[in-house]
N, C-alpha and C. Protein backbone atom coordinates (compact mmCIF):
# COMPACT_ATOMS: atom_id res chain seq x y z
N UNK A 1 170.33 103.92 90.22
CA UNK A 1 169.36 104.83 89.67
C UNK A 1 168.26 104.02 88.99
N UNK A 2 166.99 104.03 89.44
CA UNK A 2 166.05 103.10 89.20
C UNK A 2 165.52 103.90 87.44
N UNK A 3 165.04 103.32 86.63
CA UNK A 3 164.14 103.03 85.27
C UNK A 3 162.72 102.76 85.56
N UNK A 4 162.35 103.46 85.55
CA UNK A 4 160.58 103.04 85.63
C UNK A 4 160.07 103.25 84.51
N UNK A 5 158.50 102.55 84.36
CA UNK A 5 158.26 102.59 83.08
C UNK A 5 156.35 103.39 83.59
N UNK A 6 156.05 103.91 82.62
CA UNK A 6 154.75 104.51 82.74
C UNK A 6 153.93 104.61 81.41
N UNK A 7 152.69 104.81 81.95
CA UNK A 7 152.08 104.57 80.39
C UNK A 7 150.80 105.55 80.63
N UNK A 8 150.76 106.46 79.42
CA UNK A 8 150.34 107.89 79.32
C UNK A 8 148.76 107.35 79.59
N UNK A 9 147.82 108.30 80.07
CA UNK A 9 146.57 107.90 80.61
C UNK A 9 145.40 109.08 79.59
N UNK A 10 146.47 109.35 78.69
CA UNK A 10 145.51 110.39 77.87
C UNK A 10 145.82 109.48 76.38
N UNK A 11 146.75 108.87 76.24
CA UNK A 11 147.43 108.76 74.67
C UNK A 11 147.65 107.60 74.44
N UNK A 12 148.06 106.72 75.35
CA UNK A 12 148.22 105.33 75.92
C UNK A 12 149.64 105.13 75.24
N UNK A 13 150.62 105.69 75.19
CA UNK A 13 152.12 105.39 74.80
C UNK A 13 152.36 105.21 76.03
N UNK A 14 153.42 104.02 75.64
CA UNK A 14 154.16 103.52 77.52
C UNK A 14 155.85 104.19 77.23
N UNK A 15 155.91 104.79 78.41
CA UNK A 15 157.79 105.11 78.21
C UNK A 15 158.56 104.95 79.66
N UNK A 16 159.60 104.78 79.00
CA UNK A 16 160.16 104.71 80.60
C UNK A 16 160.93 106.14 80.86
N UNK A 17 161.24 106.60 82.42
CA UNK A 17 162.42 107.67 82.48
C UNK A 17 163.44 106.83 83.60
N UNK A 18 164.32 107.21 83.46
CA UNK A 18 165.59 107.32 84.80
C UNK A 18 165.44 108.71 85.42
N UNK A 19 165.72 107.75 86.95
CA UNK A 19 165.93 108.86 87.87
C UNK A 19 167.05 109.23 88.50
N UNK A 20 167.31 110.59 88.77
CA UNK A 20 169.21 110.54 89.26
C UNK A 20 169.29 109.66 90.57
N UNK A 21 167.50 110.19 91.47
CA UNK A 21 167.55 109.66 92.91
C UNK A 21 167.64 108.51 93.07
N UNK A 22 167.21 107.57 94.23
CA UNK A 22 167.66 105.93 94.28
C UNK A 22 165.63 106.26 94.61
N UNK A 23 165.49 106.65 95.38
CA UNK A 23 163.88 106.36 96.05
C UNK A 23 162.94 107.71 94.88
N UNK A 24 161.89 107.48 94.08
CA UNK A 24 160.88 108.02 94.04
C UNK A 24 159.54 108.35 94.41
N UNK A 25 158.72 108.71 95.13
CA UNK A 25 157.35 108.71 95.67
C UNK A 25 156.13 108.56 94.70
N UNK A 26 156.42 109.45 93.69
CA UNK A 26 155.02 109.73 92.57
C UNK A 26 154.59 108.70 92.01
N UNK A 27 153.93 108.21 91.96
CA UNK A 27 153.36 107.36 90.64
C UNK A 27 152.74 107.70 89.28
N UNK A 28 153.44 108.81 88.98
CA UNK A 28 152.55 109.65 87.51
C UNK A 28 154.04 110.33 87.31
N UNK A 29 154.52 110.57 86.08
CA UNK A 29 155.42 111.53 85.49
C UNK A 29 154.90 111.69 84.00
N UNK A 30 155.21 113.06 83.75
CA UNK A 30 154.41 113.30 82.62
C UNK A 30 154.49 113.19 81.12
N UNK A 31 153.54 112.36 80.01
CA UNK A 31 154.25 112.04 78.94
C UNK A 31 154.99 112.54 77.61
N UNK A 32 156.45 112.11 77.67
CA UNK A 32 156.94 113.16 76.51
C UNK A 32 156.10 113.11 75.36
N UNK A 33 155.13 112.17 74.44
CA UNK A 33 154.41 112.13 73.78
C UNK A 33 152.82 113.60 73.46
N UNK A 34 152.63 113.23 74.48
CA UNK A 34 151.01 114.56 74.86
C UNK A 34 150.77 115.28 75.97
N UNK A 35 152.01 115.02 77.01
CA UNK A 35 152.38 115.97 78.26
C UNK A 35 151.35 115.68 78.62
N UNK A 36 150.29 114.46 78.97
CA UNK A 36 149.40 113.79 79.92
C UNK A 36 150.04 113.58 80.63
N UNK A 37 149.36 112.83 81.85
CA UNK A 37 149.58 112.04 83.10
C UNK A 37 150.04 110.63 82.97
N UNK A 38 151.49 110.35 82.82
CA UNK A 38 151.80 109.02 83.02
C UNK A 38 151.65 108.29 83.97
N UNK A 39 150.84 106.81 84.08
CA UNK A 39 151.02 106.35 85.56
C UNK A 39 151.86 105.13 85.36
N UNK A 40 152.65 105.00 86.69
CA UNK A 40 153.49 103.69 86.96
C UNK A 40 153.14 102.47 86.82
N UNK A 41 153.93 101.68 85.84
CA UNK A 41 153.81 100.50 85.68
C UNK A 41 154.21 99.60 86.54
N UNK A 42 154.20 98.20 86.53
CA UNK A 42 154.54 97.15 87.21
C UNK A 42 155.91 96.76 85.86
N UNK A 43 156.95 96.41 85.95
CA UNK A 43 157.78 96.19 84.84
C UNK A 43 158.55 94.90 85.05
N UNK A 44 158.93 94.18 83.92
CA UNK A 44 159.51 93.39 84.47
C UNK A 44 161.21 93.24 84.60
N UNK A 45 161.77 92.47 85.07
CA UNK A 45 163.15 92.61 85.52
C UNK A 45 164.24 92.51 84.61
N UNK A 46 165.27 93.00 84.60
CA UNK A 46 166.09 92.98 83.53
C UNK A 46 167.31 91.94 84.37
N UNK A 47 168.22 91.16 83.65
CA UNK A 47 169.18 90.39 84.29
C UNK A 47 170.29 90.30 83.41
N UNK A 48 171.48 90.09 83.70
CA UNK A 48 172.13 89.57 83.28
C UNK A 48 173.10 88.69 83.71
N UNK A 49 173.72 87.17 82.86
CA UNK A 49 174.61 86.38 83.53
C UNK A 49 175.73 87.00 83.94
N UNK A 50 176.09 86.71 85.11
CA UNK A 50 177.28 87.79 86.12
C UNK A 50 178.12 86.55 86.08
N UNK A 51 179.46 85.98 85.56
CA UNK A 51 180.16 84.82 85.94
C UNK A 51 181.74 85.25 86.27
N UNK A 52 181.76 84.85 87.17
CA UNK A 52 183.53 85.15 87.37
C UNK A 52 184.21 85.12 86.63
N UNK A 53 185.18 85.55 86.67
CA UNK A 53 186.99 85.74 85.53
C UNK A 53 187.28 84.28 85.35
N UNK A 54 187.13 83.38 86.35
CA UNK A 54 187.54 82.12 86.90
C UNK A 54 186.41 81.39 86.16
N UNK A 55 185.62 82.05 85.34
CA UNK A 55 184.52 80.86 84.64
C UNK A 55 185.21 81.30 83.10
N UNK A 56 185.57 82.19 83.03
CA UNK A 56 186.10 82.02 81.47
C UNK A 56 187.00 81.20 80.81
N UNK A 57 187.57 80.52 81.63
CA UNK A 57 188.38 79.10 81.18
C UNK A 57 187.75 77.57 81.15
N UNK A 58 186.79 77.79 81.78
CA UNK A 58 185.71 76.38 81.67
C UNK A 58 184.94 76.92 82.81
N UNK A 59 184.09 75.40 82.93
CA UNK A 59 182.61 75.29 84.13
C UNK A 59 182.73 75.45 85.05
N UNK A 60 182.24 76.22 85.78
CA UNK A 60 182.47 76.48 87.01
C UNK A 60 181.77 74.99 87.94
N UNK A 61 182.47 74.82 89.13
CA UNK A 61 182.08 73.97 89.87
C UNK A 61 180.67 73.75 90.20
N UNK A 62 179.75 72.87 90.46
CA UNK A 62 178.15 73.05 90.44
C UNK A 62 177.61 73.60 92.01
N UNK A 63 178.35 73.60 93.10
CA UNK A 63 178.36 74.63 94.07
C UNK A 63 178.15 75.70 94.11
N UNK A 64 178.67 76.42 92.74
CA UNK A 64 178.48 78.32 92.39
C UNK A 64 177.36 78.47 92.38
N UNK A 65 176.16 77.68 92.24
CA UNK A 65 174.99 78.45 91.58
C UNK A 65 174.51 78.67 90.29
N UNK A 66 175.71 78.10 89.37
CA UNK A 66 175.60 78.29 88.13
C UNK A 66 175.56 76.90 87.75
N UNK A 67 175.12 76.78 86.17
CA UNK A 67 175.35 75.10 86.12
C UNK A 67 176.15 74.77 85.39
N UNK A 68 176.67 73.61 85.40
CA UNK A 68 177.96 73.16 85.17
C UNK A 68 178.47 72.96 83.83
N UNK A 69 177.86 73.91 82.73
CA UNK A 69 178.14 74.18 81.48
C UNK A 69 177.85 75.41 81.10
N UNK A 70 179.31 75.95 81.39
CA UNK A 70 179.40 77.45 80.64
C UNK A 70 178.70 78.15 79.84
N UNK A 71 178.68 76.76 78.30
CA UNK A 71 178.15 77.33 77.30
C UNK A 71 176.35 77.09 77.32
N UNK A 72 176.08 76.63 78.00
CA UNK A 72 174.75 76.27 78.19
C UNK A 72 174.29 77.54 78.53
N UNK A 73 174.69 77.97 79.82
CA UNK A 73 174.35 79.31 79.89
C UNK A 73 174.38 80.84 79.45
N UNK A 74 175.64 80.59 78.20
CA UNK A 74 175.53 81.62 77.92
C UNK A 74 174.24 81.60 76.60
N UNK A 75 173.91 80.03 76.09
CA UNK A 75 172.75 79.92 74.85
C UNK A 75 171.55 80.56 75.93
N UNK A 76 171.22 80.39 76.90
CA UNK A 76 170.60 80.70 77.71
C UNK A 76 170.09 82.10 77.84
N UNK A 77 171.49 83.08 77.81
CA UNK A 77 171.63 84.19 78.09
C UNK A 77 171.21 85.08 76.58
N UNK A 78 171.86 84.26 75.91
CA UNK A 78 171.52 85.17 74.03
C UNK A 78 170.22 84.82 73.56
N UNK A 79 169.72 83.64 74.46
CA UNK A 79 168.02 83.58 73.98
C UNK A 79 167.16 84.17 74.30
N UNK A 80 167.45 84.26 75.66
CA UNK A 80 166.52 85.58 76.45
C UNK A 80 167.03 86.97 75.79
N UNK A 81 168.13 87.08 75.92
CA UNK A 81 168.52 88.76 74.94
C UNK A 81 167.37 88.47 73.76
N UNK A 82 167.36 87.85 72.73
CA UNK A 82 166.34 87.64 71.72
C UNK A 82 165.45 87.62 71.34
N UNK A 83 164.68 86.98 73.01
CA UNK A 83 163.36 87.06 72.96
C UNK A 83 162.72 88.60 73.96
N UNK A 84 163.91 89.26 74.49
CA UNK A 84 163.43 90.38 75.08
C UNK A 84 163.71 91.03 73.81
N UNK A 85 164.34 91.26 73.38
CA UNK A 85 164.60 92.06 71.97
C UNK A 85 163.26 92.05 70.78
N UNK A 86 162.52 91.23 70.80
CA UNK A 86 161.40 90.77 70.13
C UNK A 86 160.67 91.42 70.64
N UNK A 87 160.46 91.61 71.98
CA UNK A 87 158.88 91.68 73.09
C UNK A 87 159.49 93.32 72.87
N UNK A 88 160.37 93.82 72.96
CA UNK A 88 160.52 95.82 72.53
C UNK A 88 159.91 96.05 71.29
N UNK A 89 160.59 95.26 70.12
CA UNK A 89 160.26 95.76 68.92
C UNK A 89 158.85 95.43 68.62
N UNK A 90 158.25 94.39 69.17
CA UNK A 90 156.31 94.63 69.17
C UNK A 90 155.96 95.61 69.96
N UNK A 91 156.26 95.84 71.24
CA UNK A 91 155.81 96.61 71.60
C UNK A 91 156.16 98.27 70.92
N UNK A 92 156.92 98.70 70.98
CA UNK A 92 157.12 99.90 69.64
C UNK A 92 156.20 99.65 68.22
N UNK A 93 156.19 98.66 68.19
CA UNK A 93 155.10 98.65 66.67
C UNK A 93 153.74 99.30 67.54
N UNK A 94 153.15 98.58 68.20
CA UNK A 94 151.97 98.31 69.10
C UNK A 94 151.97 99.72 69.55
N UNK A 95 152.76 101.05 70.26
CA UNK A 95 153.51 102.16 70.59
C UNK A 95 152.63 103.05 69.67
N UNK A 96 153.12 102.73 68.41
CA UNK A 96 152.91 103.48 66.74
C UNK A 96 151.50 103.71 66.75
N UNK A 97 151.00 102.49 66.58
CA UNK A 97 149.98 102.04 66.25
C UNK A 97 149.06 103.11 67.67
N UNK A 98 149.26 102.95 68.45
CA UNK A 98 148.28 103.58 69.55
C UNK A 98 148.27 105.51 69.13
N UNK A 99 149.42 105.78 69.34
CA UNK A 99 150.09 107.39 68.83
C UNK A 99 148.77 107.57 67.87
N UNK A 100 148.84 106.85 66.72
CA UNK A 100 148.37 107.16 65.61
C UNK A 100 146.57 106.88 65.60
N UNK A 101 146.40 106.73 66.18
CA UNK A 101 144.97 106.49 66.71
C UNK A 101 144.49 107.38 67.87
N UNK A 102 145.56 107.52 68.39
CA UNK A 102 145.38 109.19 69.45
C UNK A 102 145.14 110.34 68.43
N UNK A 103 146.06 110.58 67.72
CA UNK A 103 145.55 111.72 66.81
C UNK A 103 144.23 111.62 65.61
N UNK A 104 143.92 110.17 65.68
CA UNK A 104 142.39 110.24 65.02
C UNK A 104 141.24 110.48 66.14
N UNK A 105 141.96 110.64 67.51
CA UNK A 105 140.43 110.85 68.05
C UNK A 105 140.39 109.57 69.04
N UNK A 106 140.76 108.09 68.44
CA UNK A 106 140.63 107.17 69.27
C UNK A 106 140.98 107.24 70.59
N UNK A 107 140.74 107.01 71.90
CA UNK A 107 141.46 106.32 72.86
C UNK A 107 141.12 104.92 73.18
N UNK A 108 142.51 104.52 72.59
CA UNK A 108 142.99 103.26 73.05
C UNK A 108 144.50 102.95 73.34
N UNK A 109 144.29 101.44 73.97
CA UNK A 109 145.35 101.32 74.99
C UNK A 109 145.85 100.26 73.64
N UNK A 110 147.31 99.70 74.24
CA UNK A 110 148.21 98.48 73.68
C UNK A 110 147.32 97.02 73.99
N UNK A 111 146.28 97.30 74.54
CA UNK A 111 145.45 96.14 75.16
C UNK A 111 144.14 95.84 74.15
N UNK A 112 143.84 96.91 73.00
CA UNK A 112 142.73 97.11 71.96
C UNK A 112 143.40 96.76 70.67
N UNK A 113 144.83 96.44 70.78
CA UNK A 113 145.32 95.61 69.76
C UNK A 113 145.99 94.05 69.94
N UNK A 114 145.78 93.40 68.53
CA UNK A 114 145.90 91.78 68.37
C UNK A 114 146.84 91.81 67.44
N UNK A 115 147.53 90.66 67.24
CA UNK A 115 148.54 90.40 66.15
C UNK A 115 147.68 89.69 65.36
N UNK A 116 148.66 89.62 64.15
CA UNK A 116 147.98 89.40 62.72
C UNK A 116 149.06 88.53 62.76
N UNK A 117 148.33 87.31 61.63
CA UNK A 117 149.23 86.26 60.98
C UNK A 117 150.80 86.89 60.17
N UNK A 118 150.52 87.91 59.85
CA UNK A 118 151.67 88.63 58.90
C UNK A 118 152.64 89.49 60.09
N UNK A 119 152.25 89.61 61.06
CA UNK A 119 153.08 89.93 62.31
C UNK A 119 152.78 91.68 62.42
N UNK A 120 152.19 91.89 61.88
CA UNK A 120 151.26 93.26 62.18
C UNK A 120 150.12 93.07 63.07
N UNK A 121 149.92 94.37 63.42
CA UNK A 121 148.71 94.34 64.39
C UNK A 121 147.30 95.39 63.86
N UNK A 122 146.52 94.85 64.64
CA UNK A 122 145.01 95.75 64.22
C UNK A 122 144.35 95.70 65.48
N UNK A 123 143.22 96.84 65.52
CA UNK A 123 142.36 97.38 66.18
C UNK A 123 141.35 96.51 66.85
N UNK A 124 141.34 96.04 67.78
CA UNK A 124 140.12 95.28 68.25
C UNK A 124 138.73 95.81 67.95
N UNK A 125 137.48 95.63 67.56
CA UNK A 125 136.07 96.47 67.31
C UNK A 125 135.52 96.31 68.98
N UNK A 126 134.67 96.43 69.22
CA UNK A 126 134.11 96.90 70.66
C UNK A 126 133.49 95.68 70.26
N UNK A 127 133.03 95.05 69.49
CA UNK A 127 131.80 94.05 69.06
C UNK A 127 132.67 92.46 69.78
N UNK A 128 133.87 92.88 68.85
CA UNK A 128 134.75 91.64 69.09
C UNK A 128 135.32 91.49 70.35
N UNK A 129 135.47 92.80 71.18
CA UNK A 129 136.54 92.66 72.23
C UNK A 129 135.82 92.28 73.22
N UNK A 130 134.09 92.12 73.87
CA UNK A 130 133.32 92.08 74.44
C UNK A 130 133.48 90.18 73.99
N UNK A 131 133.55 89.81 72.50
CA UNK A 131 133.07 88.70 72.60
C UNK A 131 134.48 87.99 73.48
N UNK A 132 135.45 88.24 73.24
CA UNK A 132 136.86 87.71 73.62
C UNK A 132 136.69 88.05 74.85
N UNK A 133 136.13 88.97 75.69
CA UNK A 133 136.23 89.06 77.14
C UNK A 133 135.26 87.95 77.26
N UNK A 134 134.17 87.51 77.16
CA UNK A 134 133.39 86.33 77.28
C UNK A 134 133.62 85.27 77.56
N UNK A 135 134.69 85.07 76.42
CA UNK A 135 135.33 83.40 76.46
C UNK A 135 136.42 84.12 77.18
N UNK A 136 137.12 84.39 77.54
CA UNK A 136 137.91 84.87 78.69
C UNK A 136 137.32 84.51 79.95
N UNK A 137 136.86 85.01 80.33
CA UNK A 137 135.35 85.00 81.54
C UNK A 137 135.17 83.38 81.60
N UNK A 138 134.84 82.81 80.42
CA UNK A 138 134.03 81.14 80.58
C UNK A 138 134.96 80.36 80.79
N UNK A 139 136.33 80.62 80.27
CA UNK A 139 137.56 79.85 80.65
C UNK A 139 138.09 80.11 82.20
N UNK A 140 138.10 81.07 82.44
CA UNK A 140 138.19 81.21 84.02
C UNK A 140 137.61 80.71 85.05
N UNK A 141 136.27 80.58 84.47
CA UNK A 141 135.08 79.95 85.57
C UNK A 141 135.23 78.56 85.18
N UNK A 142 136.00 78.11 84.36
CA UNK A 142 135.77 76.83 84.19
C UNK A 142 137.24 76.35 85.07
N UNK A 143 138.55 77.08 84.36
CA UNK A 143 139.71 76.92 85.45
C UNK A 143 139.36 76.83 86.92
N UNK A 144 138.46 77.23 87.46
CA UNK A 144 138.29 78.15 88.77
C UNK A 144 137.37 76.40 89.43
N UNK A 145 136.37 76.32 88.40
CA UNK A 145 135.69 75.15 88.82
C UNK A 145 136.45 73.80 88.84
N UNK A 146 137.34 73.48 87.73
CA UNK A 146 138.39 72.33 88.40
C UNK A 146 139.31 72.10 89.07
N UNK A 147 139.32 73.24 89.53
CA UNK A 147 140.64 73.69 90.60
C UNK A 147 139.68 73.07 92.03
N UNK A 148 138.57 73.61 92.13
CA UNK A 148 137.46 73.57 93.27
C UNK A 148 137.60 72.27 93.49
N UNK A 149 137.05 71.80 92.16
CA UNK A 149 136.86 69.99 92.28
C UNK A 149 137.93 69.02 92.98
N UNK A 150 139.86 69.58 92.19
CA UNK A 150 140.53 69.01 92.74
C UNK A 150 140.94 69.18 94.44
N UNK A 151 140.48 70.71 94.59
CA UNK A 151 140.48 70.48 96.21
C UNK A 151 139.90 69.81 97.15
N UNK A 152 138.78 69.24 96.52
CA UNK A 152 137.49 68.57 97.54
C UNK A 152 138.48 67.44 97.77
């Protein structure tokens, strides 16, 4: 049963639903937030380490696919839990923050906010976000131009 994730096109809250089916067609389901038009995200993958019964007594052989320290992989496994656990709870702050700017009137997306040194976030101004698309823009053309160079 697939999890998709969507993000409201009136309110800009992102949510996900489950579906009972295996295949969906739509790309819009509608948001529990403002009963707008959710559209489908691109999301990224969820995993987890799968290790045999036969790895819980030590390392599995380096043939499995796995590497040849158990515990390596499971620091592996609780760091990524940690750092996906991090990337939810900003994004739910970031969530808040949008909601609450829908009901002043604003529309904006999770993309019109920046983090703060104190680990809060704020409002991009239109003044600022134009200048940051700029140098965005000049760094690209500059990536773009030494890339050129190294192909010649």
């Amino acid at each position: 049963m697939p999890i998709y994730e969507y993000t409201c096109l009136s309110c800009g809250d992102r949510f996900e639903h489950l579906f009972r089916r295996m295949v969906e067609d739509s790309d819009t389901h509608p948001c529990p937030e403002c009963g707008g038009e959710g559209k489908k995200r691109v999301s990224a993958t969820n995993f987890a380490f799968a290790h045999p019964q036969s790895q819980l007594r030590g390392a599995a052989p380096p043939n499995t696919g796995t590497s040849d320290d158990w515990n390596y992989d499971k620091a592996i496994g609780r760091d990524a839990e940690a750092r996906w656990g991090k990337i939810h709870e900003n994004r739910a702050k970031k969530a808040e923050i949008v909601r609450d700017e829908a009901k002043k009137g604003r529309g904006i997306t999770m993309d019109h906010l920046v983090k703060e040194r104190d680990g809060g976030y704020r409002v991009v101004e239109e003044g600022e976000r134009k200048a940051i698309n700029q140098h965005r823009q000049a760094a690209f053309d500059i990536a773009n131009a030494t890339k050129k160079k190294s192909d010649e």
